[in-house]
N, C-alpha and C. Protein backbone atom coordinates (compact mmCIF):
# COMPACT_ATOMS: atom_id res chain seq x y z
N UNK A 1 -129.46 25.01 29.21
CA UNK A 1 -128.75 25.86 28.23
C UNK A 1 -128.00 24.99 27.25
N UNK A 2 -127.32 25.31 26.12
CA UNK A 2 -126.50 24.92 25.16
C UNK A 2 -125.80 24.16 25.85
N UNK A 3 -124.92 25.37 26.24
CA UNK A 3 -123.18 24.95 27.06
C UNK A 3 -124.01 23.38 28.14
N UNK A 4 -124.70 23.40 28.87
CA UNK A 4 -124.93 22.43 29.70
C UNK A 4 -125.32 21.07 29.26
N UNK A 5 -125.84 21.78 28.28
CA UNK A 5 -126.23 20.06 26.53
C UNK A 5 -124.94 19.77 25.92
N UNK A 6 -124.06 20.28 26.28
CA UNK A 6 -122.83 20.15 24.63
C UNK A 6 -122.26 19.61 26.41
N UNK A 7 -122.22 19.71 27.42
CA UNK A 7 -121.17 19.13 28.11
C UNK A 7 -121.32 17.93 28.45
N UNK A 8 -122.92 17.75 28.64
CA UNK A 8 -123.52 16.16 28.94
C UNK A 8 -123.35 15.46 27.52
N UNK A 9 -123.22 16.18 26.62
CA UNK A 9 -122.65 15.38 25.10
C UNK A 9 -121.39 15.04 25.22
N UNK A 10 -120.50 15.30 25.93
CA UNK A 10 -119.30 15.43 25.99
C UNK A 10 -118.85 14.29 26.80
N UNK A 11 -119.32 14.69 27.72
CA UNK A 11 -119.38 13.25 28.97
C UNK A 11 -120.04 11.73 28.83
N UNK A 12 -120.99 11.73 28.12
CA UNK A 12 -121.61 10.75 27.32
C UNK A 12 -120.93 10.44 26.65
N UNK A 13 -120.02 10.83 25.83
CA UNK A 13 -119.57 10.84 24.82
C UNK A 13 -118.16 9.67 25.10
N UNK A 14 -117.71 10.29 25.91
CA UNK A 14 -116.36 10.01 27.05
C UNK A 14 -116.62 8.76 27.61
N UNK A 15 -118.14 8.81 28.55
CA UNK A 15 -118.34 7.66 28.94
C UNK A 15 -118.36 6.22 28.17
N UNK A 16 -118.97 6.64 26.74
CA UNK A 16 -119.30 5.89 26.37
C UNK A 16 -117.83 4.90 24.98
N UNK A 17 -116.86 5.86 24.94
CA UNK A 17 -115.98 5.88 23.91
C UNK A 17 -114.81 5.36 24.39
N UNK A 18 -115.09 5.39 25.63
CA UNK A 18 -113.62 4.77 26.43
C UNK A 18 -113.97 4.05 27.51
N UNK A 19 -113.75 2.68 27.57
CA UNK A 19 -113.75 1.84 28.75
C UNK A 19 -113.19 2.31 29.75
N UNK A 20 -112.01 2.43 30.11
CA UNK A 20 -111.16 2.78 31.27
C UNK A 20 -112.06 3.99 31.56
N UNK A 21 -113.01 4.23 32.18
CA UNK A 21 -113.84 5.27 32.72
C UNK A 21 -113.22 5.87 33.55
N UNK A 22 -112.63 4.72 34.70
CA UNK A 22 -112.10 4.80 36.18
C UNK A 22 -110.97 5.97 36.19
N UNK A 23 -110.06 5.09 34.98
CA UNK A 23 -108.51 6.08 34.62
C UNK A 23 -109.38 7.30 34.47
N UNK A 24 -110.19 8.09 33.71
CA UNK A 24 -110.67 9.32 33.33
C UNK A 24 -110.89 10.08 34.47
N UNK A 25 -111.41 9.47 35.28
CA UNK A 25 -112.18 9.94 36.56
C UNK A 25 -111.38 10.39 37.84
N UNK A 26 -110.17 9.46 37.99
CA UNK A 26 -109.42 9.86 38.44
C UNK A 26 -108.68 11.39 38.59
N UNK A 27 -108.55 11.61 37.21
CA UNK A 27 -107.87 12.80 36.63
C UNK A 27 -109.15 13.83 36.77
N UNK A 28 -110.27 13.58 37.21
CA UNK A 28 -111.31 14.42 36.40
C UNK A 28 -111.30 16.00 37.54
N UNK A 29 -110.46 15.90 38.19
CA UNK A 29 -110.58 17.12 39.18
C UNK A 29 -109.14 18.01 38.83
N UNK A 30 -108.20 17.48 37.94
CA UNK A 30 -107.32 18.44 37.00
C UNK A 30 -107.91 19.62 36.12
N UNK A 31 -106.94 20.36 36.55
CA UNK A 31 -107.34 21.82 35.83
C UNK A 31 -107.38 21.92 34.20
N UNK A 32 -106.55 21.18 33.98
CA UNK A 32 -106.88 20.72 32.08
C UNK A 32 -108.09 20.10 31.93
N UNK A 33 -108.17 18.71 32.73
CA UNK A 33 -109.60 18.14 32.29
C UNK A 33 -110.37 18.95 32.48
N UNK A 34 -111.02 19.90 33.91
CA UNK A 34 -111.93 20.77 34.29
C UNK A 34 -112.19 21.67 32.65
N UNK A 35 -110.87 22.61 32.45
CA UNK A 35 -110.93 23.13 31.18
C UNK A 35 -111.87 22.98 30.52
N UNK A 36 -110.82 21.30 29.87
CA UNK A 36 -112.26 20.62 28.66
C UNK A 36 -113.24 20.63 28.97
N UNK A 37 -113.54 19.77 30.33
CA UNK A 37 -115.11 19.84 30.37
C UNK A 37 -116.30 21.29 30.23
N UNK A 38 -115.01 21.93 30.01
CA UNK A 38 -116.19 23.34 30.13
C UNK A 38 -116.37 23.34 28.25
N UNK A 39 -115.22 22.77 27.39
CA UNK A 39 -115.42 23.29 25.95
C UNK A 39 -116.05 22.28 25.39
N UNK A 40 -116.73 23.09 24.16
CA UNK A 40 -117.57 22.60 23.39
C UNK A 40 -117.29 21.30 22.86
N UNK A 41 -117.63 20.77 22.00
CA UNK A 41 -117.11 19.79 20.97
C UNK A 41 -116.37 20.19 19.92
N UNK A 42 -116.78 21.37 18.84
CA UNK A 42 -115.87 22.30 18.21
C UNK A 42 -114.79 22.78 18.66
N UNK A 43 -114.71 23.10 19.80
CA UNK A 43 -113.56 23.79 20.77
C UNK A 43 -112.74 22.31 21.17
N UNK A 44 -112.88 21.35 20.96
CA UNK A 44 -112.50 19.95 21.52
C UNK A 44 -111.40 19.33 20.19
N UNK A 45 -112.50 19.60 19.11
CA UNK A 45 -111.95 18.85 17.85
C UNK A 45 -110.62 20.22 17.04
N UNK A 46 -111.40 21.31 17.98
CA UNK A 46 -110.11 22.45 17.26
C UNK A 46 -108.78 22.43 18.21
N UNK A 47 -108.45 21.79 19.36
CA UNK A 47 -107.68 21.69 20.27
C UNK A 47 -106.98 20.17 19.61
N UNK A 48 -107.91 19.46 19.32
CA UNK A 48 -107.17 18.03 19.14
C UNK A 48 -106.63 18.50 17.86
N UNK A 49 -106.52 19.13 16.67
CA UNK A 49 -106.49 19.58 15.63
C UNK A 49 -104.97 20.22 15.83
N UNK A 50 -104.96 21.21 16.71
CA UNK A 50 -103.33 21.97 16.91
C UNK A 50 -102.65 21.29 17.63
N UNK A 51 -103.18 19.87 19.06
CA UNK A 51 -101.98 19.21 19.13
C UNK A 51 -101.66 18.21 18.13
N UNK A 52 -102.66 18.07 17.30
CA UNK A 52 -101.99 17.05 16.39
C UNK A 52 -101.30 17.55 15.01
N UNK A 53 -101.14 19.02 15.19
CA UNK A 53 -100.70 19.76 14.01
C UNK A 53 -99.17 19.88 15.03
N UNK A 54 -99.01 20.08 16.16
CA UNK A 54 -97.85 20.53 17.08
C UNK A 54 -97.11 19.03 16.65
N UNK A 55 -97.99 17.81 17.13
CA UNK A 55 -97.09 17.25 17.26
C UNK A 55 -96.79 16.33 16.10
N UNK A 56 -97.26 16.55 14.70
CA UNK A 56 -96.33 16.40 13.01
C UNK A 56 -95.29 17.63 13.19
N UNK A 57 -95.44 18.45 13.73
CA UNK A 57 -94.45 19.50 14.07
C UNK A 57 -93.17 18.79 14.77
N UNK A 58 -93.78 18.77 15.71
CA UNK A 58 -92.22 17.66 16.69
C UNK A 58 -91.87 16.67 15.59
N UNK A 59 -92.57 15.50 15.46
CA UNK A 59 -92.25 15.00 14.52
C UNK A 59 -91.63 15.06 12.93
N UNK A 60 -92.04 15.80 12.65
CA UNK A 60 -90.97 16.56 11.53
C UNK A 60 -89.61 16.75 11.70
N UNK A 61 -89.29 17.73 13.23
CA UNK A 61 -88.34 18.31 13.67
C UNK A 61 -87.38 16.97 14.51
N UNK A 62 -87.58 16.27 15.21
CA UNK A 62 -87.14 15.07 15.47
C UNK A 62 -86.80 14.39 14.06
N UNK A 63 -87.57 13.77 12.80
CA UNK A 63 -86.61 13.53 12.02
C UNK A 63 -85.44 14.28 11.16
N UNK A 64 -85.40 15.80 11.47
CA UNK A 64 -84.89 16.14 10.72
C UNK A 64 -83.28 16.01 11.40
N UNK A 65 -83.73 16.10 12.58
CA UNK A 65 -82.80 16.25 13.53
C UNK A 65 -81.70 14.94 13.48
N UNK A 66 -82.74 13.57 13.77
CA UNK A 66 -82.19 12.43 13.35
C UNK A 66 -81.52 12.33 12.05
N UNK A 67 -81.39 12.66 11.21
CA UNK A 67 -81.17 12.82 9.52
C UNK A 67 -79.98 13.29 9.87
N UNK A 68 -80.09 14.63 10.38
CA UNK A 68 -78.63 15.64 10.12
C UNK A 68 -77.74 14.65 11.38
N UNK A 69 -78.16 14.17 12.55
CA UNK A 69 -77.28 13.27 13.24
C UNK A 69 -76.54 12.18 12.25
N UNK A 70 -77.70 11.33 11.54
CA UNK A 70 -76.94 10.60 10.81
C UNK A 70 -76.11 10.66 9.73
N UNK A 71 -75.82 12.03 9.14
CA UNK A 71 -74.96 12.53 8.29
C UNK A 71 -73.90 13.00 9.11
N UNK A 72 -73.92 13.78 10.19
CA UNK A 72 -72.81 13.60 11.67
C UNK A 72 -72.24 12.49 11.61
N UNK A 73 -72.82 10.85 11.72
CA UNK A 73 -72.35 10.03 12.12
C UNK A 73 -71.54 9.17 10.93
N UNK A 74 -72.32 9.71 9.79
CA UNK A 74 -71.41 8.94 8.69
C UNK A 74 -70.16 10.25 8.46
N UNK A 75 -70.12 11.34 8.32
CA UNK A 75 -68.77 11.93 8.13
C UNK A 75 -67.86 11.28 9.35
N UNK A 76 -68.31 11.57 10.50
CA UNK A 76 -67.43 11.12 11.80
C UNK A 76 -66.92 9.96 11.18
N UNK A 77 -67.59 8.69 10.79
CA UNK A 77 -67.41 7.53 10.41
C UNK A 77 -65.93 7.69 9.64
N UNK A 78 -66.29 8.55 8.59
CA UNK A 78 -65.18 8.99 7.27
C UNK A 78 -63.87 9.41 7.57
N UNK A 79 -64.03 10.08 8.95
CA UNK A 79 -63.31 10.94 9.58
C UNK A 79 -62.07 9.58 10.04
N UNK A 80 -63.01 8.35 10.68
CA UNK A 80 -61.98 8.17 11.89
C UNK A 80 -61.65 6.63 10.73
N UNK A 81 -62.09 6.39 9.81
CA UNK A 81 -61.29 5.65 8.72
C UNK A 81 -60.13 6.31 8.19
N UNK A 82 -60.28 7.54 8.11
CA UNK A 82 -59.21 8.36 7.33
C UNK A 82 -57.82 7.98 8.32
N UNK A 83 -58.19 8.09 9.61
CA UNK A 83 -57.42 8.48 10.85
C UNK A 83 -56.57 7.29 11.07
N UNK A 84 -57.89 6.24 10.53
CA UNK A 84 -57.05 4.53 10.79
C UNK A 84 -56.19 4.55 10.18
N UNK A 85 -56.31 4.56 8.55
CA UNK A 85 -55.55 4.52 7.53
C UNK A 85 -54.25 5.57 7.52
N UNK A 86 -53.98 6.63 8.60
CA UNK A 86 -52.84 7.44 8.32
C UNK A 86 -52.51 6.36 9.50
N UNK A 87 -52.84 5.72 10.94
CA UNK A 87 -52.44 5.81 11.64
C UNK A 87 -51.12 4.29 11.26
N UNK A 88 -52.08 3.32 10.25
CA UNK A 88 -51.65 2.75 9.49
C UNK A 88 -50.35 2.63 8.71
N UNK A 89 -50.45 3.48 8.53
CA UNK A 89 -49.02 4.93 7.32
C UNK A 89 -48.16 4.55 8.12
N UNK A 90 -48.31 5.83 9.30
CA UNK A 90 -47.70 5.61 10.14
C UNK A 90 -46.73 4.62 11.01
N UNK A 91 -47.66 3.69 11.17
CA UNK A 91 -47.07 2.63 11.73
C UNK A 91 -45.73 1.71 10.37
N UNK A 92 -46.61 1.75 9.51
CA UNK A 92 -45.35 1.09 8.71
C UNK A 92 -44.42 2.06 8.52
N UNK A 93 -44.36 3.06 8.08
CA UNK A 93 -43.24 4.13 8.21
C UNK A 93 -42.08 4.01 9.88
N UNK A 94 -43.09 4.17 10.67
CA UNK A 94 -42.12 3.61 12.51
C UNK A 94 -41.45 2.52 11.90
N UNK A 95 -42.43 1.65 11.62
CA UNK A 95 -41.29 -0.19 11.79
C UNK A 95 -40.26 0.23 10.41
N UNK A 96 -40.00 0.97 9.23
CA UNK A 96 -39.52 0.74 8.15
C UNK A 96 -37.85 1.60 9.08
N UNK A 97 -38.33 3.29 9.95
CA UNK A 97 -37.58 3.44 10.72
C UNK A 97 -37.02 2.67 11.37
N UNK A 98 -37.28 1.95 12.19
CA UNK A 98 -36.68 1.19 13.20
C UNK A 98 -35.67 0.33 12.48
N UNK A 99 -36.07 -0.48 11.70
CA UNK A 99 -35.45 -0.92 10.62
C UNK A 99 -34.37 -0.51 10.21
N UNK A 100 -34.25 0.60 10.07
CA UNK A 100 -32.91 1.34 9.23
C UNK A 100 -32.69 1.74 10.70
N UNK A 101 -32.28 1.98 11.74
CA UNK A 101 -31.90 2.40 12.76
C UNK A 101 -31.30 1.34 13.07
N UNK A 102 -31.90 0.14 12.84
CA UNK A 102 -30.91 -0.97 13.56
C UNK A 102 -30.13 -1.18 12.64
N UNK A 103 -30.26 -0.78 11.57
CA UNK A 103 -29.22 -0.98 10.23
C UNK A 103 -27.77 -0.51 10.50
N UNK A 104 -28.54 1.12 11.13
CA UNK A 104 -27.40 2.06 11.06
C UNK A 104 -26.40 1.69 12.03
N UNK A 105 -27.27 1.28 13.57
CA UNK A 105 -26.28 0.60 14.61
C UNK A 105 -25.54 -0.26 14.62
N UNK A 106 -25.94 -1.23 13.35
CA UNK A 106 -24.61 -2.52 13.29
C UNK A 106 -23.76 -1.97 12.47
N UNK A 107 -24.12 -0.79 11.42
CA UNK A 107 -22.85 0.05 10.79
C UNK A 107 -22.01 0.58 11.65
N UNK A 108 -22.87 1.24 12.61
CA UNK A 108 -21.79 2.10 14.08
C UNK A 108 -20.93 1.11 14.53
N UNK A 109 -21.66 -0.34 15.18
CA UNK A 109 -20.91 -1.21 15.62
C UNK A 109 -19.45 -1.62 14.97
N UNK A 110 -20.02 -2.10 13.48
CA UNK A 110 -18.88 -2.53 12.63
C UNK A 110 -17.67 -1.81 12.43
N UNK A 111 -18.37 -0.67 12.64
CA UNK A 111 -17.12 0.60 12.39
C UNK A 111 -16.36 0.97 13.41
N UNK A 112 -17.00 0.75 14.59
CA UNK A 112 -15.93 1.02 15.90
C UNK A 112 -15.27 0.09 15.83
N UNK A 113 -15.78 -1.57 15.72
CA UNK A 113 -14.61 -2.21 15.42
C UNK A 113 -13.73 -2.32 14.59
N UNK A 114 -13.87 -1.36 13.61
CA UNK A 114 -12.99 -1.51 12.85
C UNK A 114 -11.70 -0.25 13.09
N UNK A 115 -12.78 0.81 13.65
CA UNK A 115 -11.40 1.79 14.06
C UNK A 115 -10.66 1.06 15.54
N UNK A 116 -11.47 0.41 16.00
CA UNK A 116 -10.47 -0.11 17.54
C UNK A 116 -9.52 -1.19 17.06
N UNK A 117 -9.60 -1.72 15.33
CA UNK A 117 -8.87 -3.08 15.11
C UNK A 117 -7.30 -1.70 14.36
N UNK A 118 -8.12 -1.00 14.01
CA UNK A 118 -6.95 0.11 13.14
C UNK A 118 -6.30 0.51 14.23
N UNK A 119 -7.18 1.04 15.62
CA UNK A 119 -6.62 1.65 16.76
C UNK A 119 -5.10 0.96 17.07
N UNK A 120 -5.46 -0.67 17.31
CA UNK A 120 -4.52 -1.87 17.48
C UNK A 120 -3.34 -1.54 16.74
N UNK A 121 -3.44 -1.45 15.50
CA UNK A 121 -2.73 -2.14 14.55
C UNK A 121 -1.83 -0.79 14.68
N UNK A 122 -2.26 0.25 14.58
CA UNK A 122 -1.18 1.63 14.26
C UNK A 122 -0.36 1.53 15.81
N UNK A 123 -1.00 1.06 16.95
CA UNK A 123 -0.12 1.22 18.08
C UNK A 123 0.69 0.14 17.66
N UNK A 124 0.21 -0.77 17.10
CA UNK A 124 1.62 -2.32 17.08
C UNK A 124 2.31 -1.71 16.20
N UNK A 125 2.20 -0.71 15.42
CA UNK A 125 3.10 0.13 14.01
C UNK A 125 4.41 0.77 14.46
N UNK A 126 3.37 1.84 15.66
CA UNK A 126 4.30 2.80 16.47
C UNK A 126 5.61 2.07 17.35
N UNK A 127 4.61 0.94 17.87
CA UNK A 127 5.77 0.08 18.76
C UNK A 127 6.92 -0.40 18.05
N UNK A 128 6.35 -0.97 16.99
CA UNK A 128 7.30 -1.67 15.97
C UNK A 128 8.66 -0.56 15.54
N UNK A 129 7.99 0.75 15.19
CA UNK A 129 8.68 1.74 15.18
C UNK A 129 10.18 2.01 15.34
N UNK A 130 9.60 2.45 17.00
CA UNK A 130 10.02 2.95 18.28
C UNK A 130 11.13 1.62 17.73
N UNK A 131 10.65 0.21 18.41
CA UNK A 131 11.92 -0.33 18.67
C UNK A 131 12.55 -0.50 17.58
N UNK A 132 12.09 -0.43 15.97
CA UNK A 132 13.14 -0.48 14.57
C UNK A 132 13.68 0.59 14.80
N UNK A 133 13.38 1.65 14.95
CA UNK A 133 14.39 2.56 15.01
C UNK A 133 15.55 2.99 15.72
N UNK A 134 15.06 1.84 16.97
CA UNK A 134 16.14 1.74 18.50
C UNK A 134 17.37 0.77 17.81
N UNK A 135 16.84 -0.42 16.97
CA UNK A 135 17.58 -1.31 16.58
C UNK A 135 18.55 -0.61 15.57
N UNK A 136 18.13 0.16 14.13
CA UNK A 136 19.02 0.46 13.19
C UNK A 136 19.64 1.54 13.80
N UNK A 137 19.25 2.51 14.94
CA UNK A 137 20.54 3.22 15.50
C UNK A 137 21.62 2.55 16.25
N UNK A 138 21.14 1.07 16.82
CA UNK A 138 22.31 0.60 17.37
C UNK A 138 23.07 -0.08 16.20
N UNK A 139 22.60 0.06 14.98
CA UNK A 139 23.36 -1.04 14.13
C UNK A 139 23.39 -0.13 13.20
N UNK A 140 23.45 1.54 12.99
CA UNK A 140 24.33 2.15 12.23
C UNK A 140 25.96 2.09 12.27
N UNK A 141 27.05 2.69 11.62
CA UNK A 141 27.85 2.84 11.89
C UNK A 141 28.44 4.30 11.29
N UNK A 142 28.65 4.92 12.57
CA UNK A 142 29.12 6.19 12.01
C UNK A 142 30.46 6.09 11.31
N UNK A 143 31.19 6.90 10.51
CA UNK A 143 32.46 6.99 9.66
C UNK A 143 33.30 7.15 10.67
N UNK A 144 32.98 8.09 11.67
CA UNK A 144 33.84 9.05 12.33
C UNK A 144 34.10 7.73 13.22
N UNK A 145 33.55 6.94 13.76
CA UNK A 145 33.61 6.27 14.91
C UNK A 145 34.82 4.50 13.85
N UNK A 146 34.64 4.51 12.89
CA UNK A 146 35.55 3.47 11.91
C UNK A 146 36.72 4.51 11.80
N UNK A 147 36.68 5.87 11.42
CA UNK A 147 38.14 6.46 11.31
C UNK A 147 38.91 6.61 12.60
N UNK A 148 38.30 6.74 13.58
CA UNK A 148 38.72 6.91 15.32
C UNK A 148 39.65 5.47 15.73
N UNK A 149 38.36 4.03 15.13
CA UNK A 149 39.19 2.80 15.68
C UNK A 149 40.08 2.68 14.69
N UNK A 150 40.37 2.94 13.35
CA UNK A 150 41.20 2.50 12.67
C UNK A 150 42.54 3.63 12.56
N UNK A 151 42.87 4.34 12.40
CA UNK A 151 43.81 5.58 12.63
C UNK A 151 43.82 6.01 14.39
N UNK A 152 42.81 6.05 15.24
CA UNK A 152 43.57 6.73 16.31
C UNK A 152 44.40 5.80 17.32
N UNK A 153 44.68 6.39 18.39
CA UNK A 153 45.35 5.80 19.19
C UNK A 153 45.29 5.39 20.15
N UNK A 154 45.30 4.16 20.69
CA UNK A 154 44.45 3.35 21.54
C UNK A 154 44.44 3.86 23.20
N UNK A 155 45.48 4.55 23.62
CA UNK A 155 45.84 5.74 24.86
C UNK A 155 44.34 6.59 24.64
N UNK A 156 43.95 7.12 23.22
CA UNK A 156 43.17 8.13 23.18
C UNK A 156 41.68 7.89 23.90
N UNK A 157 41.00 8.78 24.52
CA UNK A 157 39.39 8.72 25.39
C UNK A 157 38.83 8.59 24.16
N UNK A 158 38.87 9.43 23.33
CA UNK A 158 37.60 8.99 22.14
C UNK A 158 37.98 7.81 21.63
N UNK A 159 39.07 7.37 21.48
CA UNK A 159 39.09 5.54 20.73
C UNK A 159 38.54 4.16 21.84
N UNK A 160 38.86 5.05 22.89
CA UNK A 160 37.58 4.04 24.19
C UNK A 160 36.59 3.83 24.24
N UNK A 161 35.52 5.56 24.14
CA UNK A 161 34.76 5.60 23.99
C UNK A 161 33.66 4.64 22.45
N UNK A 162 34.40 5.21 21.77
CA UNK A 162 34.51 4.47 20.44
C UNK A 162 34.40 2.79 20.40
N UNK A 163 35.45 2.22 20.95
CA UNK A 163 35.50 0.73 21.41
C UNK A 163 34.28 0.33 21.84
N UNK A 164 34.09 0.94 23.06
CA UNK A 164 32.52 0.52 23.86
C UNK A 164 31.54 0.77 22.94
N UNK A 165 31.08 1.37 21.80
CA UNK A 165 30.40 1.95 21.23
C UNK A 165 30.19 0.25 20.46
N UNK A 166 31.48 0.09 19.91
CA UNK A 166 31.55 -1.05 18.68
C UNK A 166 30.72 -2.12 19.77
N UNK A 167 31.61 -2.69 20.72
CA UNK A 167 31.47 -3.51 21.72
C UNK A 167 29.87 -3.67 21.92
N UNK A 168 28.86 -2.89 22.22
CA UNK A 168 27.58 -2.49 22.35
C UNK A 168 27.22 -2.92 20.95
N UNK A 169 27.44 -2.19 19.89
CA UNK A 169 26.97 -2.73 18.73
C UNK A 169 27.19 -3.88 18.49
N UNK A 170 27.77 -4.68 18.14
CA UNK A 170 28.19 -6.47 18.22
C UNK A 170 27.18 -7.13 19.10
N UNK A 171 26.95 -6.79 20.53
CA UNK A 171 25.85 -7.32 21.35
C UNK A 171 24.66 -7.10 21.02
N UNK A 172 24.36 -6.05 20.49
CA UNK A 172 22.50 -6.17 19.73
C UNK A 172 22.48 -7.65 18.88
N UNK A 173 23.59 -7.25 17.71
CA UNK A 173 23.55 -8.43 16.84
C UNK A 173 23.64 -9.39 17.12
N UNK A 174 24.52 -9.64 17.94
CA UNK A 174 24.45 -11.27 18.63
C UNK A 174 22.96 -11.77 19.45
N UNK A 175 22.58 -10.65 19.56
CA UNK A 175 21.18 -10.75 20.33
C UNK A 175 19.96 -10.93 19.19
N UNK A 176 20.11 -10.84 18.24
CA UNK A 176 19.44 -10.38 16.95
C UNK A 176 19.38 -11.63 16.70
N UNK A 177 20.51 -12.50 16.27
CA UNK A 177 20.58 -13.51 15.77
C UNK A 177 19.96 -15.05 16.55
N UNK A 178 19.69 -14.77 18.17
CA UNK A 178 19.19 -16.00 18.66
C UNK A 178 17.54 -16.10 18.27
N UNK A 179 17.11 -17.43 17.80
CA UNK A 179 16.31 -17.95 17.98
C UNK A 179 15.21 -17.19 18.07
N UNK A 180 15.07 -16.88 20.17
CA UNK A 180 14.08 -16.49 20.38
C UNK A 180 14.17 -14.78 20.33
N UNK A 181 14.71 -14.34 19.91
CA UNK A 181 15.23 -12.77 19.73
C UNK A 181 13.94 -11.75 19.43
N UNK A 182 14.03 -10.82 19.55
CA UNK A 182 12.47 -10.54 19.53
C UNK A 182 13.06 -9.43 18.43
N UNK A 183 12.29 -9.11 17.11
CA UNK A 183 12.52 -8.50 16.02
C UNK A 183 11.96 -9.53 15.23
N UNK A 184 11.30 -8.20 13.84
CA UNK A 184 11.28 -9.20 12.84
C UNK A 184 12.17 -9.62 11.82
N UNK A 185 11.91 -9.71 10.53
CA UNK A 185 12.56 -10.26 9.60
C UNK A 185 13.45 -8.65 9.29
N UNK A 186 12.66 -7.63 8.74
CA UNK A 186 13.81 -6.92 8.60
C UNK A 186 15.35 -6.66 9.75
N UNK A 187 14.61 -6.44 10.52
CA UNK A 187 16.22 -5.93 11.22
C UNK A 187 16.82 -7.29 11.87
N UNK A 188 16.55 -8.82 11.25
CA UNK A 188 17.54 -9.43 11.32
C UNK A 188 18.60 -9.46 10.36
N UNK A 189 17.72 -8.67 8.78
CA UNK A 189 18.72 -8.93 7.65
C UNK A 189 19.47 -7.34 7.98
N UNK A 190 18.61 -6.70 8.56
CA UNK A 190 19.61 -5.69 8.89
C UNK A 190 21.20 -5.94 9.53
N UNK A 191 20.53 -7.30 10.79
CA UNK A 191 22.12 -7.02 11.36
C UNK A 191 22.95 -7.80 10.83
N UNK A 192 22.43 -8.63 9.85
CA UNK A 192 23.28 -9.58 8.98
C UNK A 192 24.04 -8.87 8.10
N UNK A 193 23.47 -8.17 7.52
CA UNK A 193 24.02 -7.00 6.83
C UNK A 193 25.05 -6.31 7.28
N UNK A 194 24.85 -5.77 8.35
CA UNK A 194 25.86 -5.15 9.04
C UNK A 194 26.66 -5.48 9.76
N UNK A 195 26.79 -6.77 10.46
CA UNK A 195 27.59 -7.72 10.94
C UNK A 195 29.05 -7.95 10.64
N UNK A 196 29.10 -8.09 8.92
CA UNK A 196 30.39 -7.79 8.56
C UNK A 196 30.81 -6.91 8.76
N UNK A 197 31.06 -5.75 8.90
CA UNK A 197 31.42 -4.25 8.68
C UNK A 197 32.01 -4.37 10.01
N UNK A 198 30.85 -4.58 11.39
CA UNK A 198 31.40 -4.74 12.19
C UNK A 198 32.22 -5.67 12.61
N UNK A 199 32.22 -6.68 12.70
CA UNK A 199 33.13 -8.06 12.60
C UNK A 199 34.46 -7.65 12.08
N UNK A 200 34.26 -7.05 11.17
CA UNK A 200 35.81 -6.76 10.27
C UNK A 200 36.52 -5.73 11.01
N UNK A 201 35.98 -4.27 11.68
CA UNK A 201 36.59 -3.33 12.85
C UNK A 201 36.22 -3.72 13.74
N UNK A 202 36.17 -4.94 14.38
CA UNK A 202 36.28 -5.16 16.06
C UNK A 202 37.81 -6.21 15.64
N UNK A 203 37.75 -6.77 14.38
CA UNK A 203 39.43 -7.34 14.28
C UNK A 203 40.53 -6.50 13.89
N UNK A 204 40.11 -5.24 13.32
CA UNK A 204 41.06 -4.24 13.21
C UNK A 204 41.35 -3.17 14.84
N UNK A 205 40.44 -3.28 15.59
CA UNK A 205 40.67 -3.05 16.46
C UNK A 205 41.37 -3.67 17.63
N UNK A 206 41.00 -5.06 17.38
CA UNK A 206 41.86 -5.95 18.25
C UNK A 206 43.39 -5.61 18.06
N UNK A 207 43.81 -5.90 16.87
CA UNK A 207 45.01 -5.81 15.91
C UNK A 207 45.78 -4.94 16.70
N UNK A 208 45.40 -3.82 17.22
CA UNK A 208 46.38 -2.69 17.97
C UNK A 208 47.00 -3.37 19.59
């Protein structure tokens, strides 16, 4: 028959077109090969025809695929330059921070020392104060206490009281005046100042 001529064409064909016979033969009890061997030559060349139309098909589709990957890979690319370059930014912006942070901390620093040097100085003010003001009350002299020693009468409690008063005052000053005396310059000219006044009613007081 035909079919039995077109298959011994086929096999001849096979035999003769491909060395590796052995490899063929192997396979030759597969249900694909069996297939072929039943189709024509037309039926052979129209089969090789659609896988080789399938596979410009794959092939097509594989590069297209590759293509649009590599436009993936160059935006990504674009993407993670962009990313460097902020991360970049960034970083000099941190160090320009840091920068002024340590700026600000030796301002903090400078400034606490400077309120703890003010802190100092207003307590040595207050102290200074306290004791100028301890000093010119002992080295005021009231009127009342000069009209008491000079007019009253030495029997009298308030011209005693009075006495001790003077008596006390004279001892700051004498204290005022040594050396190592602790005061400054004003309330030594203070008690210099006032020294006479007193000096002059502790001899009017003697006088009685």
């Amino acid at each position: 028959s035909s079919r039995a001529h077109e298959r011994s064409r086929v096999m001849h064909a096979s035999s003769s077109a491909s060395s590796p016979s052995m490899e063929f033969l192997k396979f030759a009890n597969h249900e694909v090969i069996q297939e072929l061997m039943t189709c024509t030559v037309d039926e052979l060349e129209r089969r090789a025809l659609e896988v080789e139309q399938k596979l410009s098909l794959v092939e097509a589709r594989s590069i297209d695929e590759h293509a649009k990957e590599c436009e993936n890979l160059i935006a990504l690319k674009t993407d993670v330059d962009a990313c460097e370059e902020i991360l970049q930014s960034m970083e000099l912006e941190l160090g320009a921070f840091a920068d002024d942070l340590g700026k600000i901390s030796s301002e903090i620093r400078g400034l606490q020392t400077q309120s703890e040097a003010l802190k100092v100085k207003a307590m040595n003010r207050h102290a200074a104060e306290r004791a100028l003001g301890s000093v010119i009350e002992n080295l005021t002299v009231d009127p009342l206490m000069i009209q008491t020693l000079v007019n009253g009468a030495v029997e009298d409690e308030d011209y005693s009281r009075r006495a001790t008063e003077l008596a006390q005052k004279l001892d700051v000053i004498d204290n005022l005046r040594r050396p190592n005396a602790r005061g400054g310059a004003t309330t030594v000219l203070a008690a210099s100042d006032v020294a006479p006044e007193l000096e002059r009613l502790r001899v009017k007081t003697c006088e009685k």
